[in-house]
PDB file of N, CA and C in Angstrom:
ATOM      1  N   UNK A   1       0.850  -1.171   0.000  1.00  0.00           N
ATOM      2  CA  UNK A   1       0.000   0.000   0.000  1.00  0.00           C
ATOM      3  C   UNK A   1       0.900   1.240   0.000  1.00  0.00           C
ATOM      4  N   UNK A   2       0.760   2.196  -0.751  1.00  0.00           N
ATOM      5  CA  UNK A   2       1.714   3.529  -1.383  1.00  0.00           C
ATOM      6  C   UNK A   2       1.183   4.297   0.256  1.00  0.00           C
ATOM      7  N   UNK A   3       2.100   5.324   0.610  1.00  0.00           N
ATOM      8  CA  UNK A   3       1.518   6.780   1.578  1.00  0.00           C
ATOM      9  C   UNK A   3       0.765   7.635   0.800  1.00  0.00           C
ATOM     10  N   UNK A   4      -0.225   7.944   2.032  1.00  0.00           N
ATOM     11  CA  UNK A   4      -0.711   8.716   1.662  1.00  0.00           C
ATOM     12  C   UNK A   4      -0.566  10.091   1.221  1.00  0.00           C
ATOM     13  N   UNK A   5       0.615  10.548   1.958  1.00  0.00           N
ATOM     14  CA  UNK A   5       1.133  11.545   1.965  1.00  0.00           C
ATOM     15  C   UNK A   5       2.777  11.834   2.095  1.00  0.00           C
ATOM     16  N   UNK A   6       3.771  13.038   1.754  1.00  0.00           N
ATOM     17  CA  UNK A   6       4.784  12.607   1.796  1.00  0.00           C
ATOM     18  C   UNK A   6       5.742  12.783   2.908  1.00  0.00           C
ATOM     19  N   UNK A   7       4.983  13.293   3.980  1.00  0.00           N
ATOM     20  CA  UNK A   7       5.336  13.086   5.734  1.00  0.00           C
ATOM     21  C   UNK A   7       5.379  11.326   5.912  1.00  0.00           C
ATOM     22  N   UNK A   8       4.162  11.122   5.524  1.00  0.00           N
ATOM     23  CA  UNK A   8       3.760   9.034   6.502  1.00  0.00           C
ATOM     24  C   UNK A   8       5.065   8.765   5.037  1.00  0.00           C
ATOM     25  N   UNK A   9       5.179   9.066   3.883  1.00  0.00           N
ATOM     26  CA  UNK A   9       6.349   8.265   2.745  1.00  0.00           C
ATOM     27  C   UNK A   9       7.835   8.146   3.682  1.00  0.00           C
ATOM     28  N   UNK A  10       7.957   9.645   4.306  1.00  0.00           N
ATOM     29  CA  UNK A  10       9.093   9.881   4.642  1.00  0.00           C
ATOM     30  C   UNK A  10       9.346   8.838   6.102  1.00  0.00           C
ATOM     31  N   UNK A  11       8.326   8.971   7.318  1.00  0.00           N
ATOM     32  CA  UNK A  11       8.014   8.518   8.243  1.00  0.00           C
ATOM     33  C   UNK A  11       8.350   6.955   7.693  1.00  0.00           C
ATOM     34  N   UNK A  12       7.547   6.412   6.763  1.00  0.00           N
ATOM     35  CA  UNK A  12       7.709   4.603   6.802  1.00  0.00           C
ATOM     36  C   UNK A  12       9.023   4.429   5.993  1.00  0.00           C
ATOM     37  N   UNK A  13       9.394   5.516   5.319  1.00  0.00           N
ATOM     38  CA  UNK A  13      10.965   5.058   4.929  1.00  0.00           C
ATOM     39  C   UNK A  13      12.140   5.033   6.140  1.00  0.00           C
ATOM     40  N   UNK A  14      11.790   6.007   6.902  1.00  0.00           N
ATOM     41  CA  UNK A  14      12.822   5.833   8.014  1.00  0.00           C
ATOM     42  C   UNK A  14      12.692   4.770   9.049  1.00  0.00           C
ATOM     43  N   UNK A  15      11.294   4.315   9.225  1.00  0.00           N
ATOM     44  CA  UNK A  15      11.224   3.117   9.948  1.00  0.00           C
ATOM     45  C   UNK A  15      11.591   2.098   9.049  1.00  0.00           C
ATOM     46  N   UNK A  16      11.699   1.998   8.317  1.00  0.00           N
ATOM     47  CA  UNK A  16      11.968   0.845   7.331  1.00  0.00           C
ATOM     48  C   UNK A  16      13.378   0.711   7.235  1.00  0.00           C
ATOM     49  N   UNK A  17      13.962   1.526   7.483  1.00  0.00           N
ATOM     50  CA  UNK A  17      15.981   1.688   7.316  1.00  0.00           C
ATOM     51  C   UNK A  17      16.014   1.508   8.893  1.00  0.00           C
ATOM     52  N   UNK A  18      15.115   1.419   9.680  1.00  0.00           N
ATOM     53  CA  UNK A  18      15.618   0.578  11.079  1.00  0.00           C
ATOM     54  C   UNK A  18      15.564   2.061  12.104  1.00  0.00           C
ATOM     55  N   UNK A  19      14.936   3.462  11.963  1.00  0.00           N
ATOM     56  CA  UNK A  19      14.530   4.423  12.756  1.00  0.00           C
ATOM     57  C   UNK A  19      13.514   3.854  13.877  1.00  0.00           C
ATOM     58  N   UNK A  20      13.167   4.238  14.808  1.00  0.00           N
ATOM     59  CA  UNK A  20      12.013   3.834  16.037  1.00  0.00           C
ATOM     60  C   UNK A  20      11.796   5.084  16.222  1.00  0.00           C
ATOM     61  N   UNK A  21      10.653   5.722  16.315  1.00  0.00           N
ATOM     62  CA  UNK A  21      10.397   7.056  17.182  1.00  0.00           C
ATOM     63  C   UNK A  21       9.920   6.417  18.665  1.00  0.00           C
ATOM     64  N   UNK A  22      10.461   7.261  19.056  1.00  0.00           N
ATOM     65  CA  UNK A  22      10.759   7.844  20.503  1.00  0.00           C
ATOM     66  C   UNK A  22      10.182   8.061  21.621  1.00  0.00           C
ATOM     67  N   UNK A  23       9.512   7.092  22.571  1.00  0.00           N
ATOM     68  CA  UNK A  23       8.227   7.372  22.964  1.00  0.00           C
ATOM     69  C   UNK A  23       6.602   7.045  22.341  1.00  0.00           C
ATOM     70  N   UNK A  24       7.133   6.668  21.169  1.00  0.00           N
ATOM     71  CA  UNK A  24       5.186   6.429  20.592  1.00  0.00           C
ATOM     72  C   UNK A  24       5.233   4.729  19.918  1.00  0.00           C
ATOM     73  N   UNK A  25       4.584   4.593  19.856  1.00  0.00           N
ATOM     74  CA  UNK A  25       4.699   2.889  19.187  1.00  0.00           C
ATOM     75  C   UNK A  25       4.423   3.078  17.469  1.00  0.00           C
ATOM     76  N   UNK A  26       5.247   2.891  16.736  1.00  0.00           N
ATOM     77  CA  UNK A  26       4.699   2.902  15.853  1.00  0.00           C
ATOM     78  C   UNK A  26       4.825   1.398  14.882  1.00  0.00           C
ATOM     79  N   UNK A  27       4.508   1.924  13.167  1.00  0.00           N
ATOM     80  CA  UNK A  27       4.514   0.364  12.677  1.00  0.00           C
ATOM     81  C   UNK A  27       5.283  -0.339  12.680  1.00  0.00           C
ATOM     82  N   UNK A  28       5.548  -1.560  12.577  1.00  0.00           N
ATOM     83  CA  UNK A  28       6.632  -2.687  12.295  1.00  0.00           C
ATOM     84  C   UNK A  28       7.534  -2.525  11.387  1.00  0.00           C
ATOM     85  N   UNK A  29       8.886  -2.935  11.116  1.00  0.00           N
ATOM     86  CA  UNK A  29       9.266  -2.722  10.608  1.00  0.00           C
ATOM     87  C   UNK A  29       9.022  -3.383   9.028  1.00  0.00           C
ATOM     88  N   UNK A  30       8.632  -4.351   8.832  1.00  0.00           N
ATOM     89  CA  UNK A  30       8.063  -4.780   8.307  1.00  0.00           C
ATOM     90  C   UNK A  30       6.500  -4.231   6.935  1.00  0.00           C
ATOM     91  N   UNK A  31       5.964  -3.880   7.855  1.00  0.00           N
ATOM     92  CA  UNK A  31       4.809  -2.716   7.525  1.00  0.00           C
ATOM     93  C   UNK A  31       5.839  -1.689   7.018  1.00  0.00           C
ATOM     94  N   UNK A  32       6.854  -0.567   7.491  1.00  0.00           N
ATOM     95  CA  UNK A  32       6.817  -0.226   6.922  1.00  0.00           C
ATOM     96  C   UNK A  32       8.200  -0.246   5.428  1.00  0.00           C
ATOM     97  N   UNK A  33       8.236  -1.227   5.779  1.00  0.00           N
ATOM     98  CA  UNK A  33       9.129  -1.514   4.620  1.00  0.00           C
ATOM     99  C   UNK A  33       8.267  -1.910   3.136  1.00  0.00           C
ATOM    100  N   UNK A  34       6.936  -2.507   3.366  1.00  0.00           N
ATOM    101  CA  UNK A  34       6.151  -2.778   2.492  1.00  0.00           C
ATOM    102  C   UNK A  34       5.675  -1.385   1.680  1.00  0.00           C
ATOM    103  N   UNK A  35       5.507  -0.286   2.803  1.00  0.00           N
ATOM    104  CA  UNK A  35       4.781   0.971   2.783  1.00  0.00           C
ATOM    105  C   UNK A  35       6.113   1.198   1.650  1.00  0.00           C
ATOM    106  N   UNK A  36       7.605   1.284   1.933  1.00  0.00           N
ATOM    107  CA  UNK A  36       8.470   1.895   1.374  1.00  0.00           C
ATOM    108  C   UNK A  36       8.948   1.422   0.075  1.00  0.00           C
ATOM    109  N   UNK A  37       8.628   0.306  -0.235  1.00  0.00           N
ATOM    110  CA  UNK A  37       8.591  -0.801  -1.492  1.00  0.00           C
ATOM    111  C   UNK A  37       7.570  -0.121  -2.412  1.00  0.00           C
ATOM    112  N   UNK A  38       6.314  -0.490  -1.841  1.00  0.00           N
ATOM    113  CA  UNK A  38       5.206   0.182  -2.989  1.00  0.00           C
ATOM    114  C   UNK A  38       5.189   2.017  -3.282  1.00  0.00           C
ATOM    115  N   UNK A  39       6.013   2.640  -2.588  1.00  0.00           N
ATOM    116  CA  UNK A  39       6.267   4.278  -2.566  1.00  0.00           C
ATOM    117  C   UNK A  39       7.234   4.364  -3.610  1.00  0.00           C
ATOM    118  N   UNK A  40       8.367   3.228  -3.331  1.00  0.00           N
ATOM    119  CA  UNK A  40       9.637   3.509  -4.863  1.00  0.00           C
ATOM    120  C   UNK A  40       8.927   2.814  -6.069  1.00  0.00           C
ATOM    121  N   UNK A  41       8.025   1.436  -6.137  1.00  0.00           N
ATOM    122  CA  UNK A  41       7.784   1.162  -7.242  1.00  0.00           C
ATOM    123  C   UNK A  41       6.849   2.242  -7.765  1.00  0.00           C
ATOM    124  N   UNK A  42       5.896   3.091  -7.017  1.00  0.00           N
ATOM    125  CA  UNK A  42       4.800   3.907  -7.604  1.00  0.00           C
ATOM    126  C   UNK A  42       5.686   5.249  -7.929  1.00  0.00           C
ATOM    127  N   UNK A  43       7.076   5.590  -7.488  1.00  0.00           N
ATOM    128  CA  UNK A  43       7.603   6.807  -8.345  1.00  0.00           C
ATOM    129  C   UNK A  43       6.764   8.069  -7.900  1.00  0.00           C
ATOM    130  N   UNK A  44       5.781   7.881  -6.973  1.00  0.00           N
ATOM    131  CA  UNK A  44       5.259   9.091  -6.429  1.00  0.00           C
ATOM    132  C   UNK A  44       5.801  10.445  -5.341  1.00  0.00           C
ATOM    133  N   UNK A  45       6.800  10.166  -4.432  1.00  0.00           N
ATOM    134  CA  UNK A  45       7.310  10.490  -3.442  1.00  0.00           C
ATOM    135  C   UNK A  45       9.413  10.203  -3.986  1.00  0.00           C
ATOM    136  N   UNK A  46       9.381  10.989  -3.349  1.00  0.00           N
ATOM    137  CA  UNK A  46      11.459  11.070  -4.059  1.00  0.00           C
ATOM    138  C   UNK A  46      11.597  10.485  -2.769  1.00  0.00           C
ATOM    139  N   UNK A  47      12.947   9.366  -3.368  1.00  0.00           N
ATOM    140  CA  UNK A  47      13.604   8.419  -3.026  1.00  0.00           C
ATOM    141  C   UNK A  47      15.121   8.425  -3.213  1.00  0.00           C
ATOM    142  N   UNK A  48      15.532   9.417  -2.412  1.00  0.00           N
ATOM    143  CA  UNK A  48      17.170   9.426  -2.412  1.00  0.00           C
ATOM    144  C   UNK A  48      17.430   8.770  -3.999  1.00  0.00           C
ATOM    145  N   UNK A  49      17.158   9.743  -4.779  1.00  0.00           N
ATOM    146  CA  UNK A  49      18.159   9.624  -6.394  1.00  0.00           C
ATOM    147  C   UNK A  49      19.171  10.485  -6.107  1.00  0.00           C
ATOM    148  N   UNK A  50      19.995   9.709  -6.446  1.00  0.00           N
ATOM    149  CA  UNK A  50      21.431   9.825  -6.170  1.00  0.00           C
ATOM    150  C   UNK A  50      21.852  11.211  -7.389  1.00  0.00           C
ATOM    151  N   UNK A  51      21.259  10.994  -8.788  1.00  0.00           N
ATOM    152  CA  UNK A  51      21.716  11.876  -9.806  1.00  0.00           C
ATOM    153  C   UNK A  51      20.921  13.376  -9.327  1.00  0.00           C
ATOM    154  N   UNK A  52      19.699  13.212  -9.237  1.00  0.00           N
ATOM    155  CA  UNK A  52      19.284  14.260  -8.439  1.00  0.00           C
ATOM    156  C   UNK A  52      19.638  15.447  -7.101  1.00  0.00           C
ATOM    157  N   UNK A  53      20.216  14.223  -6.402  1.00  0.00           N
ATOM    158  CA  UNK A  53      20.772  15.339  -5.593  1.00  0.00           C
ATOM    159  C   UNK A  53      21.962  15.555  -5.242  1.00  0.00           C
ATOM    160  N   UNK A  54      22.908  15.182  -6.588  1.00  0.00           N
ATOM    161  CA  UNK A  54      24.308  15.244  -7.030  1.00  0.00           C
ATOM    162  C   UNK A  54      23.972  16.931  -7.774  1.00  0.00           C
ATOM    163  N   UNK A  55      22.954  16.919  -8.790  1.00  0.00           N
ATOM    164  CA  UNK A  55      23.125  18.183  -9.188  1.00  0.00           C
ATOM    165  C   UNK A  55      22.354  19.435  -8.415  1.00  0.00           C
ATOM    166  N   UNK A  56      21.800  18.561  -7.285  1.00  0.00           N
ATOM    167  CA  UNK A  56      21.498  20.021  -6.448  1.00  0.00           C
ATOM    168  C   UNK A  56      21.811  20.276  -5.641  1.00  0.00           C
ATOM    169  N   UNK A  57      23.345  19.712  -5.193  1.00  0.00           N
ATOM    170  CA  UNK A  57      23.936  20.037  -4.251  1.00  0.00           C
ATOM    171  C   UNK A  57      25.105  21.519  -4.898  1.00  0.00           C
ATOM    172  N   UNK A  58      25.322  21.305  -6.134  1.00  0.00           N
ATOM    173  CA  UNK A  58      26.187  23.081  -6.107  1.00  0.00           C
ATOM    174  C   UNK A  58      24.651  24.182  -6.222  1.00  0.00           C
ATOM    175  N   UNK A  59      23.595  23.627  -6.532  1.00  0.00           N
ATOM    176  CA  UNK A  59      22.855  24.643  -6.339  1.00  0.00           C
ATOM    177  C   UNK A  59      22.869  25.025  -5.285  1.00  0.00           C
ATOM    178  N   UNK A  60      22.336  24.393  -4.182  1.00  0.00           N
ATOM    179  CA  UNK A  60      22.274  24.775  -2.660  1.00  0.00           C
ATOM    180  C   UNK A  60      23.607  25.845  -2.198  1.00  0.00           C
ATOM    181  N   UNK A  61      24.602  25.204  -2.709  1.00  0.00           N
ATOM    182  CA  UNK A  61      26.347  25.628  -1.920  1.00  0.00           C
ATOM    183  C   UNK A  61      26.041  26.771  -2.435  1.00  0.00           C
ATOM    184  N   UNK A  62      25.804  27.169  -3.917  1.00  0.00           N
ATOM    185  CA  UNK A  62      26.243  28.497  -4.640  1.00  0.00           C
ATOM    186  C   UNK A  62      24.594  29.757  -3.784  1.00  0.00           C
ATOM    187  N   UNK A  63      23.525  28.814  -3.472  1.00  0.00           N
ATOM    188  CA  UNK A  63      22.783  29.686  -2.858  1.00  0.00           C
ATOM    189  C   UNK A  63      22.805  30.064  -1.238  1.00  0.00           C
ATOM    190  N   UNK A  64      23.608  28.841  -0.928  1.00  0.00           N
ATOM    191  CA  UNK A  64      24.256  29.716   0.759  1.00  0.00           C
ATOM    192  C   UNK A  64      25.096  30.943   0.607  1.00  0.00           C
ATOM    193  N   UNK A  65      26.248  30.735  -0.794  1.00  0.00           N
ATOM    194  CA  UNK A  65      27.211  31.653  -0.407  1.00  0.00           C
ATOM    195  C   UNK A  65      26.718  33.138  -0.886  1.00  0.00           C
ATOM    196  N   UNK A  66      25.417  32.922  -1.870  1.00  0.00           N
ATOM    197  CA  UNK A  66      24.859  34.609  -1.955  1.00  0.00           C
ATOM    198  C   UNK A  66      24.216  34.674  -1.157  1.00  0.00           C
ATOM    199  N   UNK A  67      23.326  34.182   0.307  1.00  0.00           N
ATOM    200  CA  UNK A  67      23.072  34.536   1.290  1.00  0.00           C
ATOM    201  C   UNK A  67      24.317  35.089   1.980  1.00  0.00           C
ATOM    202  N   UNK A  68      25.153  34.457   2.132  1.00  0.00           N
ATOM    203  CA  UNK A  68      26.041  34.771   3.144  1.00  0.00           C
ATOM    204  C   UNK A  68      26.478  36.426   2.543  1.00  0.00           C
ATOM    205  N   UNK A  69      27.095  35.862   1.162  1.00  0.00           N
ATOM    206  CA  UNK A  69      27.189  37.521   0.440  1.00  0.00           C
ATOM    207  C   UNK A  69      26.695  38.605   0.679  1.00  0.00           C
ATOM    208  N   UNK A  70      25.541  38.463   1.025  1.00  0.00           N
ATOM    209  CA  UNK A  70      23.959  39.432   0.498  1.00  0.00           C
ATOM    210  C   UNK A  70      24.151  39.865   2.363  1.00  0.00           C
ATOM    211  N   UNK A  71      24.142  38.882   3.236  1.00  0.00           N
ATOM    212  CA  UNK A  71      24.313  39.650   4.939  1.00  0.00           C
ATOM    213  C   UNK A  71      25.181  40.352   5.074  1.00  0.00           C
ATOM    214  N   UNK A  72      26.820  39.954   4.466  1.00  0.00           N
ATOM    215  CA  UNK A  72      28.485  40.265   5.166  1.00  0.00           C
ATOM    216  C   UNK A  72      28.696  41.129   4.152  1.00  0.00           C
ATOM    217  N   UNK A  73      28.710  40.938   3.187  1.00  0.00           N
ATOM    218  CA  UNK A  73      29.411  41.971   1.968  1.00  0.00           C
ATOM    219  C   UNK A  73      30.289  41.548   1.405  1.00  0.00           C
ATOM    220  N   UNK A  74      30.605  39.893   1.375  1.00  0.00           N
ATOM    221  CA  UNK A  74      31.693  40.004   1.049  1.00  0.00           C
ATOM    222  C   UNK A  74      31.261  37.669   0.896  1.00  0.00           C
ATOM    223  N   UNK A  75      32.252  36.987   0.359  1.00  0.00           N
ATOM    224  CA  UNK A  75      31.924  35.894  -0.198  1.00  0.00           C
ATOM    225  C   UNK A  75      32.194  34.975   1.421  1.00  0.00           C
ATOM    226  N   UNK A  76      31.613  33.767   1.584  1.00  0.00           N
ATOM    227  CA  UNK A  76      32.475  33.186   2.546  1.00  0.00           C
ATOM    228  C   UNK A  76      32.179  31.895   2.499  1.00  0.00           C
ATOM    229  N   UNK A  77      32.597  30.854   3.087  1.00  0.00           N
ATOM    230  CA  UNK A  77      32.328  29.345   2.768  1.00  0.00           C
ATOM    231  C   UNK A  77      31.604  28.633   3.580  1.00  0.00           C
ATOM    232  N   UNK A  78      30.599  27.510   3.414  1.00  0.00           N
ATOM    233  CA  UNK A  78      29.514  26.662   4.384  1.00  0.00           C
ATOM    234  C   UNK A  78      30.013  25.865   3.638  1.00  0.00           C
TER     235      UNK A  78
END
């Protein structure tokens, strides 16, 4: 069964890689590994693609350092 949404996608993928939250009972691991199976075969919810967030990682870097620019006046590194 796919999530419904992409909080419970994110939620049964991390229980499924072996996460427990903290105080609350939640599904099996099992459950949600099923949840996380039918979420990558349905292509609905992003699933750590690797090519994807290879090319948006200099986006991010190059948009910290014009924040940082845009506060200090000047370039600096994160």
């Amino acid at each position: 069964m796919p999530s419904k949404t992409k909080a419970q996608a994110h939620f049964m993928s991390a229980v499924a890689h072996g996460w427990h939250p903290t105080g609350e009972k939640g599904p099996s691991q099992e459950v949600a590994e099923e949840f996380h199976q039918a979420d990558k075969k349905q292509g609905k919810w992003e699933h750590g693609s690797r090519g994807k967030m290879e090319s948006l990682k200099g986006k991010a870097h190059s948009s910290a350092e014009k924040s940082h620019k845009h506060r200090h006046g000047k370039a600096g590194r994160y």
